[in-house]
N, C-alpha and C. Protein backbone atom coordinates (compact mmCIF):
# COMPACT_ATOMS: atom_id res chain seq x y z
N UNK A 1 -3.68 -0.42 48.91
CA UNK A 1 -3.68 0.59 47.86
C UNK A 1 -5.09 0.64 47.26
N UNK A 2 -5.74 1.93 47.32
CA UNK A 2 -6.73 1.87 46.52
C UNK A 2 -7.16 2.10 44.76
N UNK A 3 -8.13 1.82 44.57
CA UNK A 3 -8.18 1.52 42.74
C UNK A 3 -7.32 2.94 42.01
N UNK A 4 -7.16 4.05 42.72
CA UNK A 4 -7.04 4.83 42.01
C UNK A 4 -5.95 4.72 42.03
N UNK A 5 -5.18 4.19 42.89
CA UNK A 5 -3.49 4.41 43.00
C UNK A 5 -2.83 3.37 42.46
N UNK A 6 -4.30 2.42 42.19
CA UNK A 6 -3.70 1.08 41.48
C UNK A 6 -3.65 1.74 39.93
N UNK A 7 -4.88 2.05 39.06
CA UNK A 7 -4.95 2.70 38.07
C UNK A 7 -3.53 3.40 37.58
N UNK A 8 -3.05 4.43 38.62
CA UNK A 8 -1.51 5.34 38.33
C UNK A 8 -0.51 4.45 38.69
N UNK A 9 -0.48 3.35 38.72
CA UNK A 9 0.81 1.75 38.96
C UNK A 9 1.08 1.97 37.85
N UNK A 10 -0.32 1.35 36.88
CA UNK A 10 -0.61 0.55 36.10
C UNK A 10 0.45 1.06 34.38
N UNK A 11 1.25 0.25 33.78
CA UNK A 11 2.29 0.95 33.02
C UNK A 11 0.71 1.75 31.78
N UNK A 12 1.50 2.70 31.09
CA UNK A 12 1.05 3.97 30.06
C UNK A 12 0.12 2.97 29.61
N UNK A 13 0.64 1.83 28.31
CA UNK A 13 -0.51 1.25 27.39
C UNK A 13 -1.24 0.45 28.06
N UNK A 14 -1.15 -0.37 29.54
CA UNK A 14 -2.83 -0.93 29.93
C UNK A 14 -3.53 0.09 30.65
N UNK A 15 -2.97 1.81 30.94
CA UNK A 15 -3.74 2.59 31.06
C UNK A 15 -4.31 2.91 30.13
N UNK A 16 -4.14 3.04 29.01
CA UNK A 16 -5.03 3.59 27.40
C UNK A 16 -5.89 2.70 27.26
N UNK A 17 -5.33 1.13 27.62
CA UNK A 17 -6.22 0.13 26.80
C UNK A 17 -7.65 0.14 27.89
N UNK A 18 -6.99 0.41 29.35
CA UNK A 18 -8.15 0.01 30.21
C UNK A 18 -9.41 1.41 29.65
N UNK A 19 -9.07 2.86 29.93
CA UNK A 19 -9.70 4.03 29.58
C UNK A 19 -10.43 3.20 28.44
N UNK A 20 -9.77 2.91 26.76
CA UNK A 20 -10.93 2.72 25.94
C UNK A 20 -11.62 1.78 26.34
N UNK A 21 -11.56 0.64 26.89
CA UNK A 21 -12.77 -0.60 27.26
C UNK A 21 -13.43 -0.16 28.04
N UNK A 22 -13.53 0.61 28.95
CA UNK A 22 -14.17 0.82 29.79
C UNK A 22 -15.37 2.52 29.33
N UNK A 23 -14.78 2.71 28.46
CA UNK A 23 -15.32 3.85 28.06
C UNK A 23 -15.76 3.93 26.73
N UNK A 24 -15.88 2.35 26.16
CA UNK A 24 -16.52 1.65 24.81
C UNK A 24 -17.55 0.51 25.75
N UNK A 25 -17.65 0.43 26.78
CA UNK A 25 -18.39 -0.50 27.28
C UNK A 25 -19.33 0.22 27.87
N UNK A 26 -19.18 1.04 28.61
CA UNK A 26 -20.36 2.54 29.25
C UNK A 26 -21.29 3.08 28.17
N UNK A 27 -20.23 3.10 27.25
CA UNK A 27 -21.23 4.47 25.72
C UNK A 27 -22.21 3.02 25.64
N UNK A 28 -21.62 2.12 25.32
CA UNK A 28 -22.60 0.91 24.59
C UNK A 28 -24.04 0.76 25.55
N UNK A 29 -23.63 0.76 26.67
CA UNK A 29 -24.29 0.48 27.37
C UNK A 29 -25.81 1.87 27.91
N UNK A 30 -24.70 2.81 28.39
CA UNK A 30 -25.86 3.97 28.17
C UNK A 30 -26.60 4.33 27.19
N UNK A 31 -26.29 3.93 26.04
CA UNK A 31 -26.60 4.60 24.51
C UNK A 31 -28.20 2.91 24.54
N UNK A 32 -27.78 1.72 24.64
CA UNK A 32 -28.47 0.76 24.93
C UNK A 32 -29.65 1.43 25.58
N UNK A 33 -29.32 1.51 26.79
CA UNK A 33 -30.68 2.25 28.12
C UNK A 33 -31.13 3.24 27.68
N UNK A 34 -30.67 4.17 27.35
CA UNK A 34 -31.59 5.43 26.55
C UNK A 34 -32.54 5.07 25.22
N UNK A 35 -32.00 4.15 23.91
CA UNK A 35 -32.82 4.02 23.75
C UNK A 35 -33.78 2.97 24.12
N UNK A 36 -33.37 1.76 25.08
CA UNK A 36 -35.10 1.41 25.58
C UNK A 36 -36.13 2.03 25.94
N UNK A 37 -35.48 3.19 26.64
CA UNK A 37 -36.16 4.08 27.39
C UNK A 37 -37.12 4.72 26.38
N UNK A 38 -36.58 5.84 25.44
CA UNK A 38 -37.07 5.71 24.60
C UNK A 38 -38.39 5.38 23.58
N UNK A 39 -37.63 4.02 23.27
CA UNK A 39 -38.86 3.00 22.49
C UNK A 39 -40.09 2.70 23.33
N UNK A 40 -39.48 2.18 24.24
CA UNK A 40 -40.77 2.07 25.45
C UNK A 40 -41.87 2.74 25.95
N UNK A 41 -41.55 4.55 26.13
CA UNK A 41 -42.18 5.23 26.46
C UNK A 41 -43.22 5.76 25.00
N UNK A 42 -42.89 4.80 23.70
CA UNK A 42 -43.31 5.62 22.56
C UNK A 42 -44.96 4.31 22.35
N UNK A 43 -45.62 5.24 21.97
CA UNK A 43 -46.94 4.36 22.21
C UNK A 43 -47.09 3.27 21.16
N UNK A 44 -47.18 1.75 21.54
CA UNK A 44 -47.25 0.56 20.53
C UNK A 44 -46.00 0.45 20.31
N UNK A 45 -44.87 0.59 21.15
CA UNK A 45 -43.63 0.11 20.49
C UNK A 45 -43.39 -1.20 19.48
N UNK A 46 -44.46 -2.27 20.18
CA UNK A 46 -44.08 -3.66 19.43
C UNK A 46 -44.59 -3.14 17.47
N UNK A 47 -46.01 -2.78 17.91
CA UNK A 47 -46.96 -3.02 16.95
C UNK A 47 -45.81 -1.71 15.86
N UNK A 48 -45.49 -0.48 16.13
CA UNK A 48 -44.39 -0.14 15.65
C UNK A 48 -43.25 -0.77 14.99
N UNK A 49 -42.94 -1.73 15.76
CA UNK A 49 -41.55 -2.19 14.61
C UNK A 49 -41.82 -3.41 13.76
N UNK A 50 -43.02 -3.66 14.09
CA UNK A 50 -43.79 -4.83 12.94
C UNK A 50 -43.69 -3.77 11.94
N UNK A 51 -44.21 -2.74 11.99
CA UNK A 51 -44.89 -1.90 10.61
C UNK A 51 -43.74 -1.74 10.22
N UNK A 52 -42.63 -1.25 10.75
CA UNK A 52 -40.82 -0.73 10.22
C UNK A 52 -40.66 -2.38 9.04
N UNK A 53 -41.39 -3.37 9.85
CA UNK A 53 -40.53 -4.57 9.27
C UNK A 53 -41.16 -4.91 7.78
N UNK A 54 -42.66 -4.55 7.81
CA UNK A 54 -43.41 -4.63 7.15
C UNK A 54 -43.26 -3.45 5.73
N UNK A 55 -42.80 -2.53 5.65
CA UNK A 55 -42.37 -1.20 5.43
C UNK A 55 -41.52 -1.66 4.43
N UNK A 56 -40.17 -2.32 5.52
CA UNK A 56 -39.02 -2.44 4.53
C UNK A 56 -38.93 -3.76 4.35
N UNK A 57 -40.05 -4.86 4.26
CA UNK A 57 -39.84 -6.27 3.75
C UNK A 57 -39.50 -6.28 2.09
N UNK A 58 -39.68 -6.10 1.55
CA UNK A 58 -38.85 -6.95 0.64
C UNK A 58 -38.00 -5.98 0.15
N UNK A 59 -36.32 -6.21 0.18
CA UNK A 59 -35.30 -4.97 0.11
C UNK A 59 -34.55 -6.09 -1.18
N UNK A 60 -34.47 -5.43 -2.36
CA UNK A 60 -33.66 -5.76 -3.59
C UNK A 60 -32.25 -5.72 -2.78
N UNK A 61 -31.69 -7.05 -3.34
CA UNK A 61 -30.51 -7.17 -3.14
C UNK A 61 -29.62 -7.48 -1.71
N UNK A 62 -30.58 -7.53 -0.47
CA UNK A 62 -30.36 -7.96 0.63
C UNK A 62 -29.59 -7.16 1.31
N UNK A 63 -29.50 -7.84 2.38
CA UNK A 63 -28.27 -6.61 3.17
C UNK A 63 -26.91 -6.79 2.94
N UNK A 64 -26.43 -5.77 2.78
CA UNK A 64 -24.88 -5.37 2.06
C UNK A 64 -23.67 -4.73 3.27
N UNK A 65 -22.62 -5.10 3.17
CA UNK A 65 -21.85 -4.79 4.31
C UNK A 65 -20.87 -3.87 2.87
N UNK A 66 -21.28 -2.61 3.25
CA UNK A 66 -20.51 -1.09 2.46
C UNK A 66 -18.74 -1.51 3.05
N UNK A 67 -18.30 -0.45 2.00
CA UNK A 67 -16.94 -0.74 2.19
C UNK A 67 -16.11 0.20 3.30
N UNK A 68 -17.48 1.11 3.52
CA UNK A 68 -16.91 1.89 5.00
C UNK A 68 -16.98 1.07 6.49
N UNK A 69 -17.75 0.07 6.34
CA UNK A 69 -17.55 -0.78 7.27
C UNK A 69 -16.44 -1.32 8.21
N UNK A 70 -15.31 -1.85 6.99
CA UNK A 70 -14.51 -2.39 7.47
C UNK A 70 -13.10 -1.10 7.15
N UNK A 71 -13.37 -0.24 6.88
CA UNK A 71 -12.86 1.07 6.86
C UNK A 71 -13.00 1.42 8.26
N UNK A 72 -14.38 1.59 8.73
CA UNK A 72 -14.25 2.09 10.24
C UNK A 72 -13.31 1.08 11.73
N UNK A 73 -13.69 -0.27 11.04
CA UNK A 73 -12.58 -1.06 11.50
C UNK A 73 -11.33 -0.51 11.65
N UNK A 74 -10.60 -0.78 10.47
CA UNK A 74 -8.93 -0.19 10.08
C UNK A 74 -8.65 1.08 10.63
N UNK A 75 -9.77 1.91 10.75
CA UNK A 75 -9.26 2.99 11.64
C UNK A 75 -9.66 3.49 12.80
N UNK A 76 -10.37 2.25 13.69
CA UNK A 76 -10.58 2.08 15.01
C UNK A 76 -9.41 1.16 15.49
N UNK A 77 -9.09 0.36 14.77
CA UNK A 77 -7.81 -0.16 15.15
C UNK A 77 -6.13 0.21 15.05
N UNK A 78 -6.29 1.55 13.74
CA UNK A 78 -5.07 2.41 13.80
C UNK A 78 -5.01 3.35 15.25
N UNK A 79 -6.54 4.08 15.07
CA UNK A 79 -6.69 4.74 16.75
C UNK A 79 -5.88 4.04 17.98
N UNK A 80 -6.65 3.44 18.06
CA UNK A 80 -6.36 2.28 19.24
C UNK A 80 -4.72 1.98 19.63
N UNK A 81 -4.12 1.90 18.26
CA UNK A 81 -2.98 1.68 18.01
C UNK A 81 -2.03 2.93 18.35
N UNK A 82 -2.45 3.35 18.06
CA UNK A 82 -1.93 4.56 18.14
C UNK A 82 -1.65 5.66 19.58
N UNK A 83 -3.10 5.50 19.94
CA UNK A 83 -3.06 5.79 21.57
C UNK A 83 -1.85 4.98 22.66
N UNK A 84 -1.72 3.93 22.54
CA UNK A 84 -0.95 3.02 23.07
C UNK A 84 0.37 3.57 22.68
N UNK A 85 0.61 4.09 22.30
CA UNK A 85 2.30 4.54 21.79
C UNK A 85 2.73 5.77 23.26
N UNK A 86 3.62 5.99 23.75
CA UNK A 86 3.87 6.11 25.26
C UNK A 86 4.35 7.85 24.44
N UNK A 87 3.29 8.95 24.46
CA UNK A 87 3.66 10.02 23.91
C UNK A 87 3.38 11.31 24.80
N UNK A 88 2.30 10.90 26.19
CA UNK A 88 1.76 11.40 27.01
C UNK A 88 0.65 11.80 26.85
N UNK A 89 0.13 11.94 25.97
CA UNK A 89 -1.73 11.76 25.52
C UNK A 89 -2.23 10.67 25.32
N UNK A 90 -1.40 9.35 25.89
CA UNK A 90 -2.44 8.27 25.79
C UNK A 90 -3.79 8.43 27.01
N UNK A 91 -3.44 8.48 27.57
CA UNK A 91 -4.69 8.54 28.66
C UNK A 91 -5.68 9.52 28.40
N UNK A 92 -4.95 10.51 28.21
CA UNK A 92 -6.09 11.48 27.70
C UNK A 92 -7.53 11.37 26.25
N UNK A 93 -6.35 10.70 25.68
CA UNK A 93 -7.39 10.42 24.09
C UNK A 93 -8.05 9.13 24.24
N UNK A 94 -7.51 8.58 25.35
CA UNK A 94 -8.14 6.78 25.29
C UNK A 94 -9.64 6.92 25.18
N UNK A 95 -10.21 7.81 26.33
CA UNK A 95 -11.25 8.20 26.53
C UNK A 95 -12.46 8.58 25.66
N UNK A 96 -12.28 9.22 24.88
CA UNK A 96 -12.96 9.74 23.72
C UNK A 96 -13.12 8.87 22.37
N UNK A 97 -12.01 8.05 22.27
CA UNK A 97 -11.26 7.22 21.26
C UNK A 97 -12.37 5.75 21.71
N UNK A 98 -12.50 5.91 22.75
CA UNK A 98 -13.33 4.61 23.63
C UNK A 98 -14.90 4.73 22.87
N UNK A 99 -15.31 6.01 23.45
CA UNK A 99 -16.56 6.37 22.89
C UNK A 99 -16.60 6.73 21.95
N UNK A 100 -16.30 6.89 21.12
CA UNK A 100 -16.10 6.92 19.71
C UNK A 100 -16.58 5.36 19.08
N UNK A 101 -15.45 4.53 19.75
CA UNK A 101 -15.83 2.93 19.19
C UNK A 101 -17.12 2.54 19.74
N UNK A 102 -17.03 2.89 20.53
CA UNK A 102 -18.29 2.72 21.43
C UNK A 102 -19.91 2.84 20.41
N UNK A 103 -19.91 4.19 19.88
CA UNK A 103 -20.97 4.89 19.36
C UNK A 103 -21.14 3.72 17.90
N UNK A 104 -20.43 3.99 17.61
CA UNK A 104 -20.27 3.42 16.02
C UNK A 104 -19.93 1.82 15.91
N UNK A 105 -19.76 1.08 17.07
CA UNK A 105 -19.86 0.24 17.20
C UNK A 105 -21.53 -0.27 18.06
N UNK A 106 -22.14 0.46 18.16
CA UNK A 106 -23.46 0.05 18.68
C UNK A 106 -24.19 0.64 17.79
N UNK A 107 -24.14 1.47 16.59
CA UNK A 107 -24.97 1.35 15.46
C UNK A 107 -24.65 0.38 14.27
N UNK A 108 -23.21 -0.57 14.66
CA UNK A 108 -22.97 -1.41 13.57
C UNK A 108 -24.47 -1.83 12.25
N UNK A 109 -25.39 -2.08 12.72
CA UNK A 109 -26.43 -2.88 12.51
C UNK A 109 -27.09 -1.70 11.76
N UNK A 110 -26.88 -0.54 12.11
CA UNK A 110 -27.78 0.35 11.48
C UNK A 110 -27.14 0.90 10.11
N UNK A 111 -25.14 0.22 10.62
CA UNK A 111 -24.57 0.83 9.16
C UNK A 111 -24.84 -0.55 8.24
N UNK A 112 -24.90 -1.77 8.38
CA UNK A 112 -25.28 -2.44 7.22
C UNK A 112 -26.59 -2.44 7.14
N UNK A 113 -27.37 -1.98 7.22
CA UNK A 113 -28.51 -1.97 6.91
C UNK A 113 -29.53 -3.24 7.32
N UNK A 114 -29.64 -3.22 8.68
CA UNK A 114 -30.64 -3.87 8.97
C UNK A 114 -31.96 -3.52 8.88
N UNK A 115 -33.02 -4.19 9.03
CA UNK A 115 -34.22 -3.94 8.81
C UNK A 115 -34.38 -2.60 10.21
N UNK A 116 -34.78 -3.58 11.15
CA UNK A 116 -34.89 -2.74 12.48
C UNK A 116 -33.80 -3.07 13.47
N UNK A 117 -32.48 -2.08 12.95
CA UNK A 117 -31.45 -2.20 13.91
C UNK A 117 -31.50 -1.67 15.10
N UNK A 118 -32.81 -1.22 15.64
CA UNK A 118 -32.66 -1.05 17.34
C UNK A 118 -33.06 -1.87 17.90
N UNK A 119 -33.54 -3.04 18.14
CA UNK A 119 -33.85 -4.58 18.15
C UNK A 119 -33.48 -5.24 17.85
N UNK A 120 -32.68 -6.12 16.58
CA UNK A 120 -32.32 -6.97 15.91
C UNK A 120 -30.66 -6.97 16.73
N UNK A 121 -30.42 -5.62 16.65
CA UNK A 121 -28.70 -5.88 17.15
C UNK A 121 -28.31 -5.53 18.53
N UNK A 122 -29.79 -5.74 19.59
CA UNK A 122 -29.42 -5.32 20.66
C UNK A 122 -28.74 -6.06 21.61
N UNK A 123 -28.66 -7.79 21.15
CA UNK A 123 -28.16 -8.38 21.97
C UNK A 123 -26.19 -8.13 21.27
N UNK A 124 -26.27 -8.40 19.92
CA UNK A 124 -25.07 -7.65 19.56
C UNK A 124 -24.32 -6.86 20.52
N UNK A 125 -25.03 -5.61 20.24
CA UNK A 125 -24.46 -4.51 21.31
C UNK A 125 -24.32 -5.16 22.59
N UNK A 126 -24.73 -5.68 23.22
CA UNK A 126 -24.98 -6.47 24.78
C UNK A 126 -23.24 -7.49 24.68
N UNK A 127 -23.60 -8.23 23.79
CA UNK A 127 -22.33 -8.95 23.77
C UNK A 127 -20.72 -8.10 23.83
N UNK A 128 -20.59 -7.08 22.79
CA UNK A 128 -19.28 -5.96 22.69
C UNK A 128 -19.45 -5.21 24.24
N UNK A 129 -20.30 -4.77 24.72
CA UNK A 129 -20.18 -4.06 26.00
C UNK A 129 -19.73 -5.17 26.82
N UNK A 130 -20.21 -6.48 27.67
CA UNK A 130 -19.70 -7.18 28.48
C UNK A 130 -18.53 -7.07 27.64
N UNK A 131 -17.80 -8.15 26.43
CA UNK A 131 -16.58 -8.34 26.01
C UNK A 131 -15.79 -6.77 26.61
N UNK A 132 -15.89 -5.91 26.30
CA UNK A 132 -15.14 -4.63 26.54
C UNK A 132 -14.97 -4.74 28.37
N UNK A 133 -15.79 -4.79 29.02
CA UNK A 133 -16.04 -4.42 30.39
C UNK A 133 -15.38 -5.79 30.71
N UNK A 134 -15.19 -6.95 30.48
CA UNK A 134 -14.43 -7.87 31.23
C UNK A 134 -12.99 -7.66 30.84
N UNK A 135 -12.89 -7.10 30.06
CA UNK A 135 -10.89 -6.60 28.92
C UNK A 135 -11.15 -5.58 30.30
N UNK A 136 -11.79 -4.61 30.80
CA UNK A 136 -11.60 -3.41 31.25
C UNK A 136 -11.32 -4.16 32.78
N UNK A 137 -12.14 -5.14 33.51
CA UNK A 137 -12.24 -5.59 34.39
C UNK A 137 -10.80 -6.35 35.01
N UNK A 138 -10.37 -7.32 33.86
CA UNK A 138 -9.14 -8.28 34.12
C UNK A 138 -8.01 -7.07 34.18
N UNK A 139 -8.03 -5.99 33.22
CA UNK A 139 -7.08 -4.91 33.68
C UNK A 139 -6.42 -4.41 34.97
N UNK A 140 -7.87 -3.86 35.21
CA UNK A 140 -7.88 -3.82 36.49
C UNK A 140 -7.54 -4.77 37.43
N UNK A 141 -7.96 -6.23 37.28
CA UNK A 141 -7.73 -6.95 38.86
C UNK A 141 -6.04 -7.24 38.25
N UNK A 142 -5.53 -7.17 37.47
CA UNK A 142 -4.07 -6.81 37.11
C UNK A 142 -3.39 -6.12 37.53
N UNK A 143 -3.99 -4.81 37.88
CA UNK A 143 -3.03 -3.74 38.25
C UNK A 143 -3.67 -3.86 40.03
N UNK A 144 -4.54 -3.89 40.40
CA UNK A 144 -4.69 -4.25 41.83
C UNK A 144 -3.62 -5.56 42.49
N UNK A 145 -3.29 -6.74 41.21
CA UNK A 145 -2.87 -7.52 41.81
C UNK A 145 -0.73 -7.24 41.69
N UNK A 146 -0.94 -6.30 40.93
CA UNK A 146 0.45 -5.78 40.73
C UNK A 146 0.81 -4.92 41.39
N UNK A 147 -0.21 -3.94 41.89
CA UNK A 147 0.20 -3.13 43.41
C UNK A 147 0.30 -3.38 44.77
N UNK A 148 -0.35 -4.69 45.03
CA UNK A 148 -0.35 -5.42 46.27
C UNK A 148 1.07 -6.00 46.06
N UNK A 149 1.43 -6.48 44.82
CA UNK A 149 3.06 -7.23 45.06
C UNK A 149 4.11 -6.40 44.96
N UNK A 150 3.43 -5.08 44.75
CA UNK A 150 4.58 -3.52 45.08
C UNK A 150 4.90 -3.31 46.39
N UNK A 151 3.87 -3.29 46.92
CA UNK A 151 3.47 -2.61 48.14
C UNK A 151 4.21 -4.11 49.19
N UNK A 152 4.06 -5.70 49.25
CA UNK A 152 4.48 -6.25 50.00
C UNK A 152 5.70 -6.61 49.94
N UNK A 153 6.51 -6.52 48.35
CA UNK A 153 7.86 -6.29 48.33
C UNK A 153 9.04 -5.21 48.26
């Protein structure tokens, strides 16, 4: 059986769950590469984010985690929640719902206010994309290993 026929095995909610990991692990990741790309091609990148750091060194009151923060939490996790409910648009919304977390989860750093959150939180971002892509990965060798025991019994 191939992945795709493993994918349509696979029951409704580890199809939603696989769509958002895998499509919160891509955004992270493309959104990552574009801007290296980016920064890189921009002349003095280093000597650039010294001056950003230099700019905004001394910030009254430090960095603050806003109360939309954990707001965007509660309703990345109602989403999430929600998709998973067997209504026939899970698959469809997983997708978008993915990149969505995706986006706003790889500017985390820029919503509490880091100094220079395109650097400072890139290994951040690095860490949530693998975590997402191995949830997306074990899915998968799940439903590959659940269609092979379809298919031989």
């Amino acid at each position: 059986m191939n992945p795709l026929q493993a994918c349509r095995a696979m029951p409704t909610r580890e199809r939603a769950a696989f769509g958002v990991l895998l499509s919160f692990a891509c955004t992270i990741a493309i959104s990552r590469a574009i801007n290296y790309m980016r920064e890189r091609r921009r002349p003095f990148p280093r000597t650039r984010g010294r001056v950003r750091r230099v700019y905004n060194w001394p910030r009254p009151g430090g960095t603050r985690v806003h109360h939309f923060v954990p707001g965007i939490g509660v309703a990345l996790a109602a989403g999430g929640t929600a998709i998973t409910e067997t209504d026939g648009w899970e698959q469809l919304l997983s997708i978008p719902f993915g990149i969505g977390a995706g986006l706003t989860a790889d500017e985390i750093a820029l919503l509490i206010d880091v100094d220079n959150p395109y650097w400072r939180s890139e290994r951040l971002a690095i860490y949530q994309a693998t975590a997402a892509g191995l949830g997306a990965a074990l899915l998968a060798a799940r439903a590959t290993r659940r269609s092979g025991q379809l298919e031989s019994g």
